[in-house]
PDB file of N, CA and C in Angstrom:
ATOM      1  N   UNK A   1     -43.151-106.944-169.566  1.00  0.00           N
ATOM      2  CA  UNK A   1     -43.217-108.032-170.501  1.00  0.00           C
ATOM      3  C   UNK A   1     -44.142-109.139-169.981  1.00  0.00           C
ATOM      4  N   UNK A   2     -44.006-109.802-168.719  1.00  0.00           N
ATOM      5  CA  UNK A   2     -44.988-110.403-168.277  1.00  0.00           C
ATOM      6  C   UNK A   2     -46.093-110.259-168.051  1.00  0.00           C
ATOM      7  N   UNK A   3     -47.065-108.638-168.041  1.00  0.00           N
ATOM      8  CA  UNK A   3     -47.864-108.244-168.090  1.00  0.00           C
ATOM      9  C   UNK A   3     -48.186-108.111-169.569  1.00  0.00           C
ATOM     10  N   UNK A   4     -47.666-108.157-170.328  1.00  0.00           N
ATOM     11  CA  UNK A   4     -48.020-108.300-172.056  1.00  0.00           C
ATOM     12  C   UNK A   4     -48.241-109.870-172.327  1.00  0.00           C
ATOM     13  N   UNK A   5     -47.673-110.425-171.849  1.00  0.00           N
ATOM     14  CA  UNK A   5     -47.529-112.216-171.836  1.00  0.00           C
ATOM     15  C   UNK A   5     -49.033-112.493-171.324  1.00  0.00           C
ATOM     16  N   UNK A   6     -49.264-112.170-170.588  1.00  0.00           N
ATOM     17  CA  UNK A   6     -50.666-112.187-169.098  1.00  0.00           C
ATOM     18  C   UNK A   6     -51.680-111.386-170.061  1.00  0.00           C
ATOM     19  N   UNK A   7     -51.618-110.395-170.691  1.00  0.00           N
ATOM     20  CA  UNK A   7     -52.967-109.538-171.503  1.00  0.00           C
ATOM     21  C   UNK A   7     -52.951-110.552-172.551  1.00  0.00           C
ATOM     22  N   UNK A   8     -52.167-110.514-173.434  1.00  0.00           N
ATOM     23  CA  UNK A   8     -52.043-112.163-174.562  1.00  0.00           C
ATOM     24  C   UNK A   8     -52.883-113.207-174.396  1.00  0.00           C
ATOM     25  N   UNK A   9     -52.071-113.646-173.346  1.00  0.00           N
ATOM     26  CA  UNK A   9     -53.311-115.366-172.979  1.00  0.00           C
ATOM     27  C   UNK A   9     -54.784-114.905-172.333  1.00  0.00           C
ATOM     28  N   UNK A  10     -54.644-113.577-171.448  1.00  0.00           N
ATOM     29  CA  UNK A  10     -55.871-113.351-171.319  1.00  0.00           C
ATOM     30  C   UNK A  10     -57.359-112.788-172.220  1.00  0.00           C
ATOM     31  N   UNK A  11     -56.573-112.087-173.165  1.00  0.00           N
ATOM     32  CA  UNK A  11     -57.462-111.741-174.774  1.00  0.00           C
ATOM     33  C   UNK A  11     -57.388-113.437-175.845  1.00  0.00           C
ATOM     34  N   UNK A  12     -56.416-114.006-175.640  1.00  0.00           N
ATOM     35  CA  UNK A  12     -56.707-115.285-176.317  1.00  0.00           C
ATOM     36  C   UNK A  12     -58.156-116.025-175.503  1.00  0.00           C
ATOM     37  N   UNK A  13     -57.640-116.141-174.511  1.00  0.00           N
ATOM     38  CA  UNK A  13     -59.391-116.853-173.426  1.00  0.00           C
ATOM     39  C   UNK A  13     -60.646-116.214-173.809  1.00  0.00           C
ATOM     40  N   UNK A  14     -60.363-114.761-173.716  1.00  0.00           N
ATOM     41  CA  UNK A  14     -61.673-114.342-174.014  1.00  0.00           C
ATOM     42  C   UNK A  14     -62.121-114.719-175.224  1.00  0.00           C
ATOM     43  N   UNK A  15     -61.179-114.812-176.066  1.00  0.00           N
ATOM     44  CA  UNK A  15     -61.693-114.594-177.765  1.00  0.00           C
ATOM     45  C   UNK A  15     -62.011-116.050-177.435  1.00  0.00           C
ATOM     46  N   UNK A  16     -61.113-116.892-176.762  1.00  0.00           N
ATOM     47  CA  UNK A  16     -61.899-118.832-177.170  1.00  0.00           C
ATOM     48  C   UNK A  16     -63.673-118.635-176.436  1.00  0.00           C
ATOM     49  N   UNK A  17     -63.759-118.310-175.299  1.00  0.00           N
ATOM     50  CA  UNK A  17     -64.647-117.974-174.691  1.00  0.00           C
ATOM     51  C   UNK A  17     -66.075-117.443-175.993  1.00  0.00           C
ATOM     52  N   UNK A  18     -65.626-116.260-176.499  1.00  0.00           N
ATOM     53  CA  UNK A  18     -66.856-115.803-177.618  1.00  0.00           C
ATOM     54  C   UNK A  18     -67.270-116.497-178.180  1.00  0.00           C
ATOM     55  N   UNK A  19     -66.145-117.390-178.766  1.00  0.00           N
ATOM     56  CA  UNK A  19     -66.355-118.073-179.838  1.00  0.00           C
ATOM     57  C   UNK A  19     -67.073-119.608-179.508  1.00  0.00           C
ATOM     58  N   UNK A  20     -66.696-119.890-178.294  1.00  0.00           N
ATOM     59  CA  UNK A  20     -67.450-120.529-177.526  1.00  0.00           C
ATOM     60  C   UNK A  20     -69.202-120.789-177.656  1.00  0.00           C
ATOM     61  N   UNK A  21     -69.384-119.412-177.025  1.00  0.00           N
ATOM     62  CA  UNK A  21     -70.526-118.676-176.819  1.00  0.00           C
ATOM     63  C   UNK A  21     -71.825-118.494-178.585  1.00  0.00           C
ATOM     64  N   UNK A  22     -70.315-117.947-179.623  1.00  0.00           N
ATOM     65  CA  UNK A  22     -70.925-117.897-180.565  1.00  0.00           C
ATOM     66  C   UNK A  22     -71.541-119.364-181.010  1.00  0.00           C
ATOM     67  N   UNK A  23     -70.695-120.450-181.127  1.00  0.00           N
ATOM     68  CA  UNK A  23     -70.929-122.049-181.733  1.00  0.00           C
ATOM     69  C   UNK A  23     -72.287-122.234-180.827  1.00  0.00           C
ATOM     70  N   UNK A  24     -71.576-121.840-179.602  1.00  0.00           N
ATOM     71  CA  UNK A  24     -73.458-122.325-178.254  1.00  0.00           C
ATOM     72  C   UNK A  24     -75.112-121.686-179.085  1.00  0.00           C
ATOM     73  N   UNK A  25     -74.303-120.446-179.371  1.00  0.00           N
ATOM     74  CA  UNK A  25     -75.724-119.811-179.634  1.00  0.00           C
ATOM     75  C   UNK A  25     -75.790-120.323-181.591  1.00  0.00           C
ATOM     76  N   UNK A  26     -75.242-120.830-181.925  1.00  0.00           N
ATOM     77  CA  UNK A  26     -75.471-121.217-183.919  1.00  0.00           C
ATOM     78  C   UNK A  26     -76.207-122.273-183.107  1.00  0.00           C
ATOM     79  N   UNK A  27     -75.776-123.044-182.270  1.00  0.00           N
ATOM     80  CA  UNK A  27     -76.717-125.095-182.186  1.00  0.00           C
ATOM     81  C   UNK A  27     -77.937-124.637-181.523  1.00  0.00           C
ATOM     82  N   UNK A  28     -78.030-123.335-180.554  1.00  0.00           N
ATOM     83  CA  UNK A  28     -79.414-123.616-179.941  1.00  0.00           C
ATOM     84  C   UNK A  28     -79.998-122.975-180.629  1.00  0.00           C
ATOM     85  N   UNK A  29     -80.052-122.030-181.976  1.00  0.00           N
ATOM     86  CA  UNK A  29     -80.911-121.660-182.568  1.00  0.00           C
ATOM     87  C   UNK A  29     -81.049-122.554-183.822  1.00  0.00           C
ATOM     88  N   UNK A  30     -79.959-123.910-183.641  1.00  0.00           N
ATOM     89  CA  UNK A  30     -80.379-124.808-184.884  1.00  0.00           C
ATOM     90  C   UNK A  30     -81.035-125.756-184.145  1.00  0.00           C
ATOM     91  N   UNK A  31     -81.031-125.569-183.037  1.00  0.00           N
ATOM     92  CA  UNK A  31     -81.899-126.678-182.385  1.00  0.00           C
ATOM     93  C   UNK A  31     -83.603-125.983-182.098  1.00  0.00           C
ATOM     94  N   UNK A  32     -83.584-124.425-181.909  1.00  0.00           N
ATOM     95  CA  UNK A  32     -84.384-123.926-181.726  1.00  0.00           C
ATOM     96  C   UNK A  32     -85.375-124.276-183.218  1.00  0.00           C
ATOM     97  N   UNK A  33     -85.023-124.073-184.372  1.00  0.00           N
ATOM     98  CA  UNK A  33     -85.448-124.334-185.480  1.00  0.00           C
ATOM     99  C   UNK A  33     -85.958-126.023-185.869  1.00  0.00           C
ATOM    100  N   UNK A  34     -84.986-126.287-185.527  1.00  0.00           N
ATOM    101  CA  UNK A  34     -85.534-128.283-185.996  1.00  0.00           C
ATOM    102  C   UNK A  34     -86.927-128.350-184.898  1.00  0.00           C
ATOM    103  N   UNK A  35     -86.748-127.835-183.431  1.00  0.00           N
ATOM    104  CA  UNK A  35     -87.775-128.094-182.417  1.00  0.00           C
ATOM    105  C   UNK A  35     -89.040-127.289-183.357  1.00  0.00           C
ATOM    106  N   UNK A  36     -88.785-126.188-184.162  1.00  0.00           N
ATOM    107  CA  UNK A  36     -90.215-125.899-184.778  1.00  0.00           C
ATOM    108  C   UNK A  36     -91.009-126.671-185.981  1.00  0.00           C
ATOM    109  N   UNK A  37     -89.804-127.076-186.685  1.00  0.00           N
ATOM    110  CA  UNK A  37     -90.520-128.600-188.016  1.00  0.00           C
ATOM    111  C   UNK A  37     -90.799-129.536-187.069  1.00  0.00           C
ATOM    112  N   UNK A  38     -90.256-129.918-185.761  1.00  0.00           N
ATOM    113  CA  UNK A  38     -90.983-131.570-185.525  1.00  0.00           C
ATOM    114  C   UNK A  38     -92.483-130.884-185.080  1.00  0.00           C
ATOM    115  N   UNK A  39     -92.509-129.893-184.239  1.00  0.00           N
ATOM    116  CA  UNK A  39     -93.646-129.387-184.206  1.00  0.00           C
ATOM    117  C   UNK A  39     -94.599-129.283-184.984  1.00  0.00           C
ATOM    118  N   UNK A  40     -94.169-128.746-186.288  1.00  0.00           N
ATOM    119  CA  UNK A  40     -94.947-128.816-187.432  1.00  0.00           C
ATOM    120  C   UNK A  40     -95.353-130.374-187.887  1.00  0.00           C
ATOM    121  N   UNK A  41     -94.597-130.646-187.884  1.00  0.00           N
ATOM    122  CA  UNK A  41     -94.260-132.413-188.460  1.00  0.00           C
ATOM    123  C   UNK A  41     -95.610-132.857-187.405  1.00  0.00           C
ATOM    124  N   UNK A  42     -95.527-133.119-185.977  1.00  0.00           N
ATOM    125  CA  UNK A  42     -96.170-133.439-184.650  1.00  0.00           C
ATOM    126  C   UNK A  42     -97.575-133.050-184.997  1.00  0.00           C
ATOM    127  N   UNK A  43     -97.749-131.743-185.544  1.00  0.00           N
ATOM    128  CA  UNK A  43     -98.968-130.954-185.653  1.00  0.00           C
ATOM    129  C   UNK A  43     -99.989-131.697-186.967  1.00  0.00           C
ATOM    130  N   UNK A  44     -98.799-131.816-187.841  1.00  0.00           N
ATOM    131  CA  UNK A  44     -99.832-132.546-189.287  1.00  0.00           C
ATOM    132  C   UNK A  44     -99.666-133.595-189.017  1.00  0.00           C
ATOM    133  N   UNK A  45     -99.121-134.909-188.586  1.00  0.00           N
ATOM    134  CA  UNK A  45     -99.013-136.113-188.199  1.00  0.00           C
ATOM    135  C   UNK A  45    -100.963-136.140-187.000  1.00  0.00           C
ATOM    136  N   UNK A  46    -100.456-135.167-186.280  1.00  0.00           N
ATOM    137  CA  UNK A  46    -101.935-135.453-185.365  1.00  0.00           C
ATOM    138  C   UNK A  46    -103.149-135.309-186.353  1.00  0.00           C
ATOM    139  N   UNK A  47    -103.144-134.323-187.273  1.00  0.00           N
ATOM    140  CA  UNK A  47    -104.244-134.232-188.054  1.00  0.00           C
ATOM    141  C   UNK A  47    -104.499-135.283-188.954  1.00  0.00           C
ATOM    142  N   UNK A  48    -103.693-135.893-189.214  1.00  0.00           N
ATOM    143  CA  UNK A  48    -103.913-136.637-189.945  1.00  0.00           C
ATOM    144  C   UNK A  48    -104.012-137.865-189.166  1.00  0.00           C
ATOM    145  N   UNK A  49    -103.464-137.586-187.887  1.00  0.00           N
ATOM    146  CA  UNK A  49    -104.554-139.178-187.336  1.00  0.00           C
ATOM    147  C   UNK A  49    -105.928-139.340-187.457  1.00  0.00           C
ATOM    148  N   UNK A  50    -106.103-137.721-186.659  1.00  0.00           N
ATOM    149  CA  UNK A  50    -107.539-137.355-186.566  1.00  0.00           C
ATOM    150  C   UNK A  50    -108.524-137.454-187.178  1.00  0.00           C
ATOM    151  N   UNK A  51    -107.994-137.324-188.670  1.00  0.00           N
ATOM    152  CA  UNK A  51    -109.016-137.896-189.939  1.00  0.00           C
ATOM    153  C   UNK A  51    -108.936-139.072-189.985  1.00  0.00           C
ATOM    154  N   UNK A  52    -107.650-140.012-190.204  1.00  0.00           N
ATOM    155  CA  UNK A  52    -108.004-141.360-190.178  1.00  0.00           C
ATOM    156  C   UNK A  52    -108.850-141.825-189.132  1.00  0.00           C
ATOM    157  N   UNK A  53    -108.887-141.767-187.784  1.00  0.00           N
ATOM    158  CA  UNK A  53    -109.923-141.816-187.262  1.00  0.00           C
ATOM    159  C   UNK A  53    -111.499-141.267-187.285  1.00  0.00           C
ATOM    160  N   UNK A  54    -111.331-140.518-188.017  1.00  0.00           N
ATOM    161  CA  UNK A  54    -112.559-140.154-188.355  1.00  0.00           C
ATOM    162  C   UNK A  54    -113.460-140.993-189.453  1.00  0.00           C
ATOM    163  N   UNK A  55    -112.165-141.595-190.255  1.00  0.00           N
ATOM    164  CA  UNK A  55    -112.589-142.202-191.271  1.00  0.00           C
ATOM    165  C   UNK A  55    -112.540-143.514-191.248  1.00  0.00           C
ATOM    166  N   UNK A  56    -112.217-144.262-190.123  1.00  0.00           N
ATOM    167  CA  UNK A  56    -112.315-145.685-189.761  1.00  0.00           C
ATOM    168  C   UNK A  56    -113.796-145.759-188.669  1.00  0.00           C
ATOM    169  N   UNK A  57    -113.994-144.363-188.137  1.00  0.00           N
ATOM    170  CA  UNK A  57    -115.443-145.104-187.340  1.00  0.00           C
ATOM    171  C   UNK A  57    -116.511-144.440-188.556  1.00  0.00           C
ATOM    172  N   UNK A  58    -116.165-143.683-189.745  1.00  0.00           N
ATOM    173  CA  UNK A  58    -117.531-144.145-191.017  1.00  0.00           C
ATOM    174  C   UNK A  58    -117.330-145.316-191.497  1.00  0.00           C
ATOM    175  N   UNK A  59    -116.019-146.087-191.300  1.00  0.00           N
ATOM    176  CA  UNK A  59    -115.687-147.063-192.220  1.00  0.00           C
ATOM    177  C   UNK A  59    -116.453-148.111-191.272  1.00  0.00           C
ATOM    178  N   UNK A  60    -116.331-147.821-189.982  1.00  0.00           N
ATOM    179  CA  UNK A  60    -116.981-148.844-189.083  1.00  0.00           C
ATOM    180  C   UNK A  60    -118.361-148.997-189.159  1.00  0.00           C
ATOM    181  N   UNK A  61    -118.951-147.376-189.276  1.00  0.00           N
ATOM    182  CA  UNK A  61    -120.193-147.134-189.391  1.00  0.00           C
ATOM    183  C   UNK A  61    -121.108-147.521-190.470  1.00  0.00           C
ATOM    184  N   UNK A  62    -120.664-147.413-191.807  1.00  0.00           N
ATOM    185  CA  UNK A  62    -121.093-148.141-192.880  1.00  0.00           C
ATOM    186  C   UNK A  62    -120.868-149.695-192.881  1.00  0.00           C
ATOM    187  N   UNK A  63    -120.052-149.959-191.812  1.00  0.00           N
ATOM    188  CA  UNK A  63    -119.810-151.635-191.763  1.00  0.00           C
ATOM    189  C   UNK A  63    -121.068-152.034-191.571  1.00  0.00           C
ATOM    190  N   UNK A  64    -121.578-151.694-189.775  1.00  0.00           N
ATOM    191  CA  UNK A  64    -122.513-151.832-189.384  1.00  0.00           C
ATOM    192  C   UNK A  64    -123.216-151.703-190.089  1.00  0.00           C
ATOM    193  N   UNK A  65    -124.040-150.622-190.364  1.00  0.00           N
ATOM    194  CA  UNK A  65    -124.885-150.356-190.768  1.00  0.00           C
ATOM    195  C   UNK A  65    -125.536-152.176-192.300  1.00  0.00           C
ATOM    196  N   UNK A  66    -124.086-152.023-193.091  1.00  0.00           N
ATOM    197  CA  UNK A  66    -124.496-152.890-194.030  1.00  0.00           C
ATOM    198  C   UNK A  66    -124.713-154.214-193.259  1.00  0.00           C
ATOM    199  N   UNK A  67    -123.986-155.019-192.426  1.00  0.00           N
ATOM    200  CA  UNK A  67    -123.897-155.608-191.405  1.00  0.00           C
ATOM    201  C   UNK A  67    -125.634-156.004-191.512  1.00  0.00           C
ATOM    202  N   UNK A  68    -125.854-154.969-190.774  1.00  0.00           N
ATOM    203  CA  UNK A  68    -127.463-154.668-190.088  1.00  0.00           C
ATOM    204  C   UNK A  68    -128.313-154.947-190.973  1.00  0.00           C
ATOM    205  N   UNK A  69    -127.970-154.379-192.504  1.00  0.00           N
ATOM    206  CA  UNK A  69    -129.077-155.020-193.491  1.00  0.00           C
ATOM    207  C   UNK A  69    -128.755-155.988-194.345  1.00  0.00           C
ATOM    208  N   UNK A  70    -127.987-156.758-193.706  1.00  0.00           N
ATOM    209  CA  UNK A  70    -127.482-158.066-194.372  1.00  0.00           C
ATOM    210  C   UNK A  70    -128.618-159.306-193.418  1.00  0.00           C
ATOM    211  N   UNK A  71    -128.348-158.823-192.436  1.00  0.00           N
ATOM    212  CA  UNK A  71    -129.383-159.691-191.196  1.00  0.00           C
ATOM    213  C   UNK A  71    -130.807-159.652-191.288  1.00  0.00           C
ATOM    214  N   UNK A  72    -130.850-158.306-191.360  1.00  0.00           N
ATOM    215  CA  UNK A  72    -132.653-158.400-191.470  1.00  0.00           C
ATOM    216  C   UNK A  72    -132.888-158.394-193.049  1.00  0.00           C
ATOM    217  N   UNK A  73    -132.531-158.540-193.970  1.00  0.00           N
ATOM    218  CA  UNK A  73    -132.412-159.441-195.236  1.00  0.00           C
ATOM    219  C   UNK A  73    -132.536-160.877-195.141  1.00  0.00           C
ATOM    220  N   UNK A  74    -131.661-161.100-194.563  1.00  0.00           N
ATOM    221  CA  UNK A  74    -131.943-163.082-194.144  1.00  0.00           C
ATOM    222  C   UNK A  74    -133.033-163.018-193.219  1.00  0.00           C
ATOM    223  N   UNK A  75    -132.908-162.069-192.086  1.00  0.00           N
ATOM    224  CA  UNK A  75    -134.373-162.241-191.230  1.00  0.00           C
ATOM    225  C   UNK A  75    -135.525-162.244-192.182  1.00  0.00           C
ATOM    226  N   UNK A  76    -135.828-161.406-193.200  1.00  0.00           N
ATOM    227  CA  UNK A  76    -137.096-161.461-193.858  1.00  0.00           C
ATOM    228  C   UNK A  76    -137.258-162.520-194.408  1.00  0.00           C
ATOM    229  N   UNK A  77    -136.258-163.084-195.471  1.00  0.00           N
ATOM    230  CA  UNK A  77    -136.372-164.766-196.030  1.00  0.00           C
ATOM    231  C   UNK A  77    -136.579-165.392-195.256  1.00  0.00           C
ATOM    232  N   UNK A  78    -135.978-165.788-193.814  1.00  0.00           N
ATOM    233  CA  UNK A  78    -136.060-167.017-193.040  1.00  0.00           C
ATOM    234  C   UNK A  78    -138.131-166.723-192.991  1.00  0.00           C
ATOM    235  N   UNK A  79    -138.287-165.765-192.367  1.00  0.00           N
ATOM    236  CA  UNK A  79    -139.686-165.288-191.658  1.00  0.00           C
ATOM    237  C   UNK A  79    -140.550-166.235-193.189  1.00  0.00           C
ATOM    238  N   UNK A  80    -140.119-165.873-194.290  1.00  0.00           N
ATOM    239  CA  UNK A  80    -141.233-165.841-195.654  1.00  0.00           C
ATOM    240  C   UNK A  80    -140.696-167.112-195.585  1.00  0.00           C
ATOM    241  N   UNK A  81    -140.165-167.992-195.271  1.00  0.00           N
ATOM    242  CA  UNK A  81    -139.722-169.680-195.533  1.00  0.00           C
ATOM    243  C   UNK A  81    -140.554-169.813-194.317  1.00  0.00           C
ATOM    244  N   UNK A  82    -140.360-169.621-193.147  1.00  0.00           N
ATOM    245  CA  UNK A  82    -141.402-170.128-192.229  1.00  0.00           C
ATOM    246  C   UNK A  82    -142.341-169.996-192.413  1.00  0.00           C
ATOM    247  N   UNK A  83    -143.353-168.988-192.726  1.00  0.00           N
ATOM    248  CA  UNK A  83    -144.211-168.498-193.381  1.00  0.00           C
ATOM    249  C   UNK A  83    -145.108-169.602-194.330  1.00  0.00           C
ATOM    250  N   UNK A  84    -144.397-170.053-195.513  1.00  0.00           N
ATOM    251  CA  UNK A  84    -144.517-171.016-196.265  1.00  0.00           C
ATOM    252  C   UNK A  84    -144.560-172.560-195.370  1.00  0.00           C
ATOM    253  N   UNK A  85    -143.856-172.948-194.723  1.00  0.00           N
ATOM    254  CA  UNK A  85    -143.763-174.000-193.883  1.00  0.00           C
ATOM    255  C   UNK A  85    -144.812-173.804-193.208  1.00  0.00           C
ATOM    256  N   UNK A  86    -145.367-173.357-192.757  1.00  0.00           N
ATOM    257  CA  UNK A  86    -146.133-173.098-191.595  1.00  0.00           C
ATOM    258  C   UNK A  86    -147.752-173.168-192.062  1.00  0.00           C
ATOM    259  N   UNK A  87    -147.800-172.480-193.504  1.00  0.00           N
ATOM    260  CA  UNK A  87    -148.640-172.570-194.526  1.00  0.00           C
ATOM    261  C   UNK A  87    -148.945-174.034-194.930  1.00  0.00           C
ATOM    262  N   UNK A  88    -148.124-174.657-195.310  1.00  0.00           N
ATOM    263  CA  UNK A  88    -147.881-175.908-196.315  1.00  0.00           C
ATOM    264  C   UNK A  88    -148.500-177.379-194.519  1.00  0.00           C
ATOM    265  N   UNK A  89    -147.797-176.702-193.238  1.00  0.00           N
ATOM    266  CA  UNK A  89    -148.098-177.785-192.265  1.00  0.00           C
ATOM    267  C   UNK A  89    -150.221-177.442-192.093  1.00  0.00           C
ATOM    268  N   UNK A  90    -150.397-175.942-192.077  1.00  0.00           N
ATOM    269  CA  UNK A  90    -152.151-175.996-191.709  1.00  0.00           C
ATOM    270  C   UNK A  90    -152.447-176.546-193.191  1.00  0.00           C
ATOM    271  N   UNK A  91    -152.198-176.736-194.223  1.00  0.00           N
ATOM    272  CA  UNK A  91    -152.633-177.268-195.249  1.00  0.00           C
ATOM    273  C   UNK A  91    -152.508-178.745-195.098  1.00  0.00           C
ATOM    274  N   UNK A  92    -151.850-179.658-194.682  1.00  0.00           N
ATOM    275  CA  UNK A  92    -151.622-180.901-194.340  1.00  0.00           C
ATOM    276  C   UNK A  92    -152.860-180.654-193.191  1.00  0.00           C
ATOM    277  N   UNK A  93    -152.701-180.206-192.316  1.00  0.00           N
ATOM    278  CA  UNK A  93    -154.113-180.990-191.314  1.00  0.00           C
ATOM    279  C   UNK A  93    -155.262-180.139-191.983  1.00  0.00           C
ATOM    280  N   UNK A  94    -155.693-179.333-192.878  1.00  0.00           N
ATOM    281  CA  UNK A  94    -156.957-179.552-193.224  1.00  0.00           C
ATOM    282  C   UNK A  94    -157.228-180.646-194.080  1.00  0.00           C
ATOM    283  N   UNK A  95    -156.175-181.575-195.093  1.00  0.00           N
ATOM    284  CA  UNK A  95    -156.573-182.203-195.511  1.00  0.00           C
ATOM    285  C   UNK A  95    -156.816-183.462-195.038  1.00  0.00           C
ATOM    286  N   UNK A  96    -156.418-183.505-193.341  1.00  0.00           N
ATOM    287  CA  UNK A  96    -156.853-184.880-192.521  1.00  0.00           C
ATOM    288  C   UNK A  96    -157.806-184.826-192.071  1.00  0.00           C
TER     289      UNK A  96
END
């Protein structure tokens, strides 16, 4: 009888034990799974930095660039106003 008592609690352990084992192995293959969407998630998140960066140094690049012909736009007026000034002063001393 005590050896039936003793197989009892010892087939109860095992069975908590499986079942144990089973719950261990359901979370690490639900953990195994979530670790593959953040991955995914991780993977299109980078790409899509990658373009935004791609698309802030054209955004930079067309800055410049307009930037650049905003300046030598005023550079050409200032030059054609000096130009004129400069015109208008040898016209004053030829007429002295």
């Amino acid at each position: 009888m005590a050896d039936d008592y003793l197989l009892d609690v010892l087939e109860q352990r095992v069975y908590l034990a499986l079942k144990k084992i089973a719950d261990q192995q359901k979370m690490i293959n639900t953990l195994i799974h979530e670790k593959k969407e953040l991955e995914q998630s991780l993977s299109m998140h980078k790409t899509e930095i990658d373009q935004l960066k791609r698309e802030l140094t054209k955004a930079e690049s067309k800055t410049d660039v307009a930037a650049v012909a905003q300046y030598q736009e005023k550079e050409a007026k200032l030059k054609s106003r000096l130009q004129a000034l400069l015109e208008k002063i040898d016209n004053v001393g030829i007429l002295e």
